[in-house]
Protein backbone atom coordinates (compact mmCIF):
# COMPACT_ATOMS: atom_id res chain seq x y z
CA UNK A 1 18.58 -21.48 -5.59
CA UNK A 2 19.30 -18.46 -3.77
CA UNK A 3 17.37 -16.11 -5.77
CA UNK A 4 14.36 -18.59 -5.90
CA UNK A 5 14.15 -18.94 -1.51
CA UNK A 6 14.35 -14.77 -1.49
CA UNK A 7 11.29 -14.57 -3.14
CA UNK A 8 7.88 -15.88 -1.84
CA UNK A 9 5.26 -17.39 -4.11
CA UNK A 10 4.57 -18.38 -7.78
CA UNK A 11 4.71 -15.22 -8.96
CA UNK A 12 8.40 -14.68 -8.36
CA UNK A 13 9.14 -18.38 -9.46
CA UNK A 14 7.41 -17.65 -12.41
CA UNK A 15 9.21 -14.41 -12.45
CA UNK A 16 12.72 -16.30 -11.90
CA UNK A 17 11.98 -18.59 -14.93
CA UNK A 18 11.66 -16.17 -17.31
CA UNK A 19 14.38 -13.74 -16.46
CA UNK A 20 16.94 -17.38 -16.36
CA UNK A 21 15.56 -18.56 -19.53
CA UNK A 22 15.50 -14.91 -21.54
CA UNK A 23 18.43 -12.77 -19.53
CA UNK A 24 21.85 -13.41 -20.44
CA UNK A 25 23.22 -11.40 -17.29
CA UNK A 26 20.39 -12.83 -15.03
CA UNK A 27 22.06 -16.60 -16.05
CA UNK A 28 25.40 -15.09 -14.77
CA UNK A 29 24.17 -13.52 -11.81
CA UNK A 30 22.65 -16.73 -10.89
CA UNK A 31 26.18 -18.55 -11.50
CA UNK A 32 27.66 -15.70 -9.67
CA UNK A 33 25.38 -16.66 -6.84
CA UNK A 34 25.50 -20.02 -6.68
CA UNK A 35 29.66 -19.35 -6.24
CA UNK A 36 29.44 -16.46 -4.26
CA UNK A 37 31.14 -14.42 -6.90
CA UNK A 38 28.61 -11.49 -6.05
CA UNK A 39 30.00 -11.57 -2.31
CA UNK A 40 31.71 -7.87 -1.41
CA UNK A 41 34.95 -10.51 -0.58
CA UNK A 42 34.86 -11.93 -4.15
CA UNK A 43 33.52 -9.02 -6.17
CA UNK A 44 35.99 -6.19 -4.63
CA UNK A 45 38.69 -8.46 -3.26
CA UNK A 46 41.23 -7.11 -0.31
CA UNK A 47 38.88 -3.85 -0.48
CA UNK A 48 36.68 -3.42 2.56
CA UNK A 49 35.75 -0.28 1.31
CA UNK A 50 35.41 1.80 -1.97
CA UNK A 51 34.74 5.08 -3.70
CA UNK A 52 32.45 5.14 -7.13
CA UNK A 53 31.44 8.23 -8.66
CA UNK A 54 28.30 8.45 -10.04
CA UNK A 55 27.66 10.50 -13.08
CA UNK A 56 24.08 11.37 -14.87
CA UNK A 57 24.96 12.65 -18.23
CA UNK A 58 23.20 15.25 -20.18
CA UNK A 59 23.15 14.55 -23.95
CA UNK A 60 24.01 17.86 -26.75
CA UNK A 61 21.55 18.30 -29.34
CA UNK A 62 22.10 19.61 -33.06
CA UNK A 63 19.92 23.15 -33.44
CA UNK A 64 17.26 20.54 -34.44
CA UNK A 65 17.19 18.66 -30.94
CA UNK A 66 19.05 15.88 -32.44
CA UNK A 67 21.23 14.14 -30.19
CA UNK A 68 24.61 14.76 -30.98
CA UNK A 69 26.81 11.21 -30.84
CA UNK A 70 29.91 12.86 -31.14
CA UNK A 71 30.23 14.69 -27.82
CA UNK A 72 30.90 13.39 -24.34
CA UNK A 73 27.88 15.42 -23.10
CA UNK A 74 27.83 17.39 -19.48
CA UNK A 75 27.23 15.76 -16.00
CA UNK A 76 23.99 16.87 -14.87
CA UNK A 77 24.27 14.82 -11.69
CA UNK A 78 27.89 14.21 -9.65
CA UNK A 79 27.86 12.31 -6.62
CA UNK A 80 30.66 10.40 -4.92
CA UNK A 81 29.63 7.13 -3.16
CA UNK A 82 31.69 5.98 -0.18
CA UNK A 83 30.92 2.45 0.08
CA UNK A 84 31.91 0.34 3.61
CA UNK A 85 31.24 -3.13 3.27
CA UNK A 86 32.65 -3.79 6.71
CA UNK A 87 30.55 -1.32 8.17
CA UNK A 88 27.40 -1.48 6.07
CA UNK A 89 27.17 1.79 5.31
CA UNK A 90 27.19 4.26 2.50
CA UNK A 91 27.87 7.65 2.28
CA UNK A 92 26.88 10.02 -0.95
CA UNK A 93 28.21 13.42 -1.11
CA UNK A 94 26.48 15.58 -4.39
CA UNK A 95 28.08 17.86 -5.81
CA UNK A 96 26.53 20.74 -7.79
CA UNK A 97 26.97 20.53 -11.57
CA UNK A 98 27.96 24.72 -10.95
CA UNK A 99 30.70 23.95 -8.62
CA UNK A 100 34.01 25.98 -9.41
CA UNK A 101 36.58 23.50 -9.86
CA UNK A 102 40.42 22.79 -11.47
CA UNK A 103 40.42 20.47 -13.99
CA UNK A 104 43.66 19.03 -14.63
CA UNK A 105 45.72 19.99 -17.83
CA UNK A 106 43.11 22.49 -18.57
CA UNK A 107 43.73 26.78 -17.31
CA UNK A 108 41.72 28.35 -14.75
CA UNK A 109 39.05 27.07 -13.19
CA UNK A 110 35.75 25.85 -14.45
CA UNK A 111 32.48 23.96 -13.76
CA UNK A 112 32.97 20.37 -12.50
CA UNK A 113 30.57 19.22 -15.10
CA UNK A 114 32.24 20.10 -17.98
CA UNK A 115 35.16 18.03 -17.14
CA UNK A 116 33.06 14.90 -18.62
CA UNK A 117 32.53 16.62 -21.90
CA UNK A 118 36.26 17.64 -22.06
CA UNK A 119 38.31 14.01 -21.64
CA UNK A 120 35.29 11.67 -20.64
CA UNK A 121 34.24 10.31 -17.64
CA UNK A 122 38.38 9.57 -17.05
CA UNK A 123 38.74 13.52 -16.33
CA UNK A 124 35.83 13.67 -14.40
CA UNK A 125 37.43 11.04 -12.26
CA UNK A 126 40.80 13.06 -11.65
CA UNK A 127 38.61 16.60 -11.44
CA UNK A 128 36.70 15.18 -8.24
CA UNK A 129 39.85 13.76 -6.70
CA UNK A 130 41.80 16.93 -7.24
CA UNK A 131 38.88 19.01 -5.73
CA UNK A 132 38.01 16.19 -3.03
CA UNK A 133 40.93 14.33 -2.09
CA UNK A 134 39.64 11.18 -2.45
CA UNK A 135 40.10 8.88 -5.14
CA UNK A 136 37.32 7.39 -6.67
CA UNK A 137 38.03 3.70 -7.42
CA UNK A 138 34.79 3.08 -9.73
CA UNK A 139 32.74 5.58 -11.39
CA UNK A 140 29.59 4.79 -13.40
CA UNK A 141 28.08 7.15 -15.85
CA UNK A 142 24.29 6.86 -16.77
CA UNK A 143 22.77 8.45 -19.41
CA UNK A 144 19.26 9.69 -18.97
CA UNK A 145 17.32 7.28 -21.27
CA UNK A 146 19.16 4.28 -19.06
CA UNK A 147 17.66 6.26 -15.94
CA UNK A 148 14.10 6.00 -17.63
CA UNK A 149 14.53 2.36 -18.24
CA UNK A 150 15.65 1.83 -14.74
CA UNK A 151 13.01 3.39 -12.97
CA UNK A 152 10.57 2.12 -15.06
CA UNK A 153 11.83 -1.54 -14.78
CA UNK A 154 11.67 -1.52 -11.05
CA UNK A 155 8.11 -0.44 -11.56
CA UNK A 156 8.47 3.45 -10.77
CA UNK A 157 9.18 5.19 -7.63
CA UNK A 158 6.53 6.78 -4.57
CA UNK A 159 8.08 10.89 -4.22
CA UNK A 160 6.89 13.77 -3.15
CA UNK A 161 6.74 16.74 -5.47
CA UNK A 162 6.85 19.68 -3.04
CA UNK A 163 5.60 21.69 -5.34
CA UNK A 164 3.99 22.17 -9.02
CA UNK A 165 7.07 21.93 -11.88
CA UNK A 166 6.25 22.62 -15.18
CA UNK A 167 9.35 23.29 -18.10
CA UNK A 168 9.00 23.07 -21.43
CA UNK A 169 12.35 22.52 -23.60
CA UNK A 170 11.68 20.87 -27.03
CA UNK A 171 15.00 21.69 -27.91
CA UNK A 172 16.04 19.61 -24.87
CA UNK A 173 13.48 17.02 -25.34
CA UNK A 174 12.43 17.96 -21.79
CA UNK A 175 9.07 18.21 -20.39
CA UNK A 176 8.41 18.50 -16.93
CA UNK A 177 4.67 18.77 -15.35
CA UNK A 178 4.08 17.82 -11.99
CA UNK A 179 1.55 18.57 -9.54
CA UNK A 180 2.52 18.73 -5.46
CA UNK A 181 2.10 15.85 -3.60
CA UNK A 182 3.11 12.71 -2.32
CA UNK A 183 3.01 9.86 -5.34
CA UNK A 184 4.01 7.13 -8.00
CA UNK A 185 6.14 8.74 -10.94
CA UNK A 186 6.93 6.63 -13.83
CA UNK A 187 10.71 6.56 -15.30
CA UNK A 188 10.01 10.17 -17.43
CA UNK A 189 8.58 11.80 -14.73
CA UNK A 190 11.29 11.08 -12.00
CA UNK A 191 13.79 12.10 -14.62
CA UNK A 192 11.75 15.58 -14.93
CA UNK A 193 11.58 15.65 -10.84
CA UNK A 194 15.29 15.41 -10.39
CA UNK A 195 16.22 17.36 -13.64
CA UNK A 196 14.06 20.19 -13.05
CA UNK A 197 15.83 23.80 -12.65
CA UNK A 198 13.63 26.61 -14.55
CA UNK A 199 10.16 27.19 -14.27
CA UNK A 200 7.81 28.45 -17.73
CA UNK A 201 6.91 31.29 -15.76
CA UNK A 202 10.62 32.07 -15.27
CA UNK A 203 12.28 32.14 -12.10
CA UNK A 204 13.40 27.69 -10.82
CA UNK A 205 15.55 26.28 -8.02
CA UNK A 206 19.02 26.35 -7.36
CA UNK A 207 21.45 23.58 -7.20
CA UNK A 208 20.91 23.23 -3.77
CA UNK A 209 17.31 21.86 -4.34
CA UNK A 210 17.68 19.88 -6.98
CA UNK A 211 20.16 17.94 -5.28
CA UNK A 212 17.98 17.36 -2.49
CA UNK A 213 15.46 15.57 -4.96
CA UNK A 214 18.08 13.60 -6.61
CA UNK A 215 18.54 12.38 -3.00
CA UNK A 216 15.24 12.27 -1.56
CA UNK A 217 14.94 10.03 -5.28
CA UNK A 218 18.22 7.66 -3.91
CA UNK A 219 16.57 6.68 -0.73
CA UNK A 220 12.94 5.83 -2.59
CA UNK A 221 15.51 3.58 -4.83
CA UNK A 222 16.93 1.96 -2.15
CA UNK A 223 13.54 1.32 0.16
CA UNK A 224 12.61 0.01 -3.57
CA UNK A 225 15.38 -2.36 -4.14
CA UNK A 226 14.98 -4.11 -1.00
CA UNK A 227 11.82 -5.83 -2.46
CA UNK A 228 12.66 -8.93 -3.12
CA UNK A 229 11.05 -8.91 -6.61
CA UNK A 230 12.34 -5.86 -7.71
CA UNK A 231 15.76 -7.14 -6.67
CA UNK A 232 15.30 -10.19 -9.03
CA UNK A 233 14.37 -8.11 -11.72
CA UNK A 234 17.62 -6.34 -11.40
CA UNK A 235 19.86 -8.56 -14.03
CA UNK A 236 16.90 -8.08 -16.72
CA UNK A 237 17.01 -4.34 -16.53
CA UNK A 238 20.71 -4.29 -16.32
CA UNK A 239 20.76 -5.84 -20.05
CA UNK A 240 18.08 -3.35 -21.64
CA UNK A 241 20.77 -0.21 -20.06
CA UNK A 242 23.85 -1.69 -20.64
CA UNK A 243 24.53 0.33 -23.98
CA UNK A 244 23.75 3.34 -21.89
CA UNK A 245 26.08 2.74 -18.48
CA UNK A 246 29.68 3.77 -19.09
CA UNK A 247 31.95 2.11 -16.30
CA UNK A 248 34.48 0.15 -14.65
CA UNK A 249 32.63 -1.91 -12.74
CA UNK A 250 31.70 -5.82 -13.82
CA UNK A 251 28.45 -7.71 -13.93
CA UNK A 252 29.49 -9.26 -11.02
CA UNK A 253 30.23 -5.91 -9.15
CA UNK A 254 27.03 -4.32 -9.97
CA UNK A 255 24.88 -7.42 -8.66
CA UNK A 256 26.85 -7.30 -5.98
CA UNK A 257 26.06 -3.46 -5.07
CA UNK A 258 22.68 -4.14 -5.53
CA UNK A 259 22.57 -6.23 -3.33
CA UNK A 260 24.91 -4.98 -0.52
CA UNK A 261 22.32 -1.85 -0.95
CA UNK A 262 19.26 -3.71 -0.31
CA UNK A 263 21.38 -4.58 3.31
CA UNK A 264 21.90 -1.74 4.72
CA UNK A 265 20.04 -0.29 7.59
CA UNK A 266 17.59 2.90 6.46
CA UNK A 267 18.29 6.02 8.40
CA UNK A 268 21.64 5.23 10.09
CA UNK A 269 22.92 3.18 7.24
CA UNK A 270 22.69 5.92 4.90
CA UNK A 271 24.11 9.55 4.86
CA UNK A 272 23.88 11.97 2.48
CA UNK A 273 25.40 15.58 1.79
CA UNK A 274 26.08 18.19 -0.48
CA UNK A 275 29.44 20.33 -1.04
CA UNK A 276 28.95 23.75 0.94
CA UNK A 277 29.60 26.75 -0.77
CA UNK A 278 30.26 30.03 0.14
CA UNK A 279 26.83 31.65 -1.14
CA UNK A 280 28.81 34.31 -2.56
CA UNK A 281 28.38 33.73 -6.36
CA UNK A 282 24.56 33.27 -8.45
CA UNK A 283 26.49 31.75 -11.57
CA UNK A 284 28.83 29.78 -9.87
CA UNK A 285 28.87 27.70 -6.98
CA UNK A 286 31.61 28.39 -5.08
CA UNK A 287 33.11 25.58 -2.42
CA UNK A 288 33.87 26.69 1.00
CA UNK A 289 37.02 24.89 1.22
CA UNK A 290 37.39 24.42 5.29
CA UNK A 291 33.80 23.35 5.40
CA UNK A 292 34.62 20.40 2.18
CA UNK A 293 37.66 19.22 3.78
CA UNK A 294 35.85 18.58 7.00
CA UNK A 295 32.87 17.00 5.53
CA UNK A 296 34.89 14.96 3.40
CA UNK A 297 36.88 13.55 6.51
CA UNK A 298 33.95 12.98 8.30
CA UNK A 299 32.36 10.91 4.85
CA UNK A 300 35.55 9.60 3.81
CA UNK A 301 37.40 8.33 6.29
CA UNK A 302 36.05 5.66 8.68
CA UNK A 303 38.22 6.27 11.77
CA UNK A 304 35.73 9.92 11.78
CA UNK A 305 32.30 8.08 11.54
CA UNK A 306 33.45 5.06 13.72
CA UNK A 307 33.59 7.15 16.72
């Protein structure tokens, strides 16, 4: 089988046999294999390219750092995915959880990441289009002990910390301590390297930065999933997040971006970007419009990037 001739060795035969034999998605994914269901051409018929909006969600807690089941919860992480299967490329544009946005049917303007915790990740949808232009066909919404399983079933991720981050938040249930340097974080610590925002001492990062560690994070994920046996793993970690992804997209669909990932070229295959803002505002961030629309064309659009 397909899966079988990617991977070299007993190991990942051994690997393959277990996953078949104890996966109920890693049985379909093989079917969906074997008939080419996972192909961008069966998967996302008559679309040779698509937008998904990617969502990490922040969970409220009761005044006794319960988690509250009966809220939608905040975005703490918004990107929009532009996904060319013609082209093999993808484009990711962030947007910070601060941006000043409209979100429709509600007054005024507000942050973009409270549009989740007003109507679900349905609203979010309609609040980046509004703001963007662009529709986004697919989003998925992850919350962050799905994230932790992820990153710890592909066996953690190689990052560099630029510099020491240490938070304490027992309300949160966040604790971040790492030191500087270039190495392997397990699935708690990469969610503390990407969530990180306030320091003990007082004083943090902006937006800005954290976004550039949720991307430097991306590309680790994707030099990651183009291992082989990570990439047969995939199915098996799928089932033990499934209760925690929120989405449109099917089995089928998510194998299938998993595996158009692990194709494309690094470097030229791959751009990323935030929103610009204006720099005018420390509680807000506030979009410089001219400087979004033009980005956006540029990411958006492939008649810009073609030429």
């Amino acid at each position: 089988m397909l899966l079988v001739i990617l991977c070299t060795g007993a190991a990942c035969a051994g690997l393959f046999t277990y996953y078949y034999t104890s996966s109920q998605t890693f049985h379909d994914t093989v079917k969906a294999v074997m008939t080419h269901a996972d192909t961008p051409s069966q998967a996302f018929p008559n679309q040779n390219e698509i937008n998904v909006l990617l969502m990490g969600r922040d969970l409220d807690r009761d005044p006794h750092g319960r988690v509250l089941h009966t809220t939608r919860g905040r975005t703490d992480a918004i990107m929009l995915a532009h996904i060319d299967f013609r082209n093999n490329r993808v484009n990711i544009l962030s947007i910070p959880r601060d941006t000043l946005v409209r979100v429709p049917g509600y007054r005024g303007k507000r942050r973009i990441n409270s549009a989740n915790a007003l109507g679900g990740p349905e609203l979010a949808q309609d609040t980046v289009a509004d703001f963007l232009g662009v529709t986004p066909d697919y989003y998925a919404l992850l919350d962050f002990d799905a994230f932790v399983k992820t990153i710890d079933g592909i066996g953690g991720l190689r990052l560099t910390v630029d510099k020491q981050l240490d938070y304490d938040d027992s309300w949160g249930n966040l604790h971040i301590h790492l030191t500087p340097g270039n190495q392997q974080l397990n699935g708690t610590q990469a969610m503390g390297f990407v969530r990180y925002r306030h320091a003990n001492g007082g004083g943090g990062d902006s937006d800005l930065v954290r976004i550039s560690r949720q991307q430097e994070l991306l590309a680790a994920f994707k030099a990651k999933m183009s291992n082989p046996v990570v990439l047969l793993k995939f199915p098996h970690i799928l089932d033990k997040v499934r209760g925690d992804l929120q989405g449109n997209l099917s089995m089928n669909q998510l194998v299938c971006l998993a595996r158009f990932l692990k194709s494309v070229p690094p470097g030229t295959g791959v751009k990323m970007a935030t929103v610009p803002d204006t720099g005018k505002s420390r509680v807000y961030v506030k979009p410089d419009t001219d400087a979004t629309k033009e980005l956006v064309d540029s990411m958006f659009h492939s008649a810009h990037y073609l030429h």
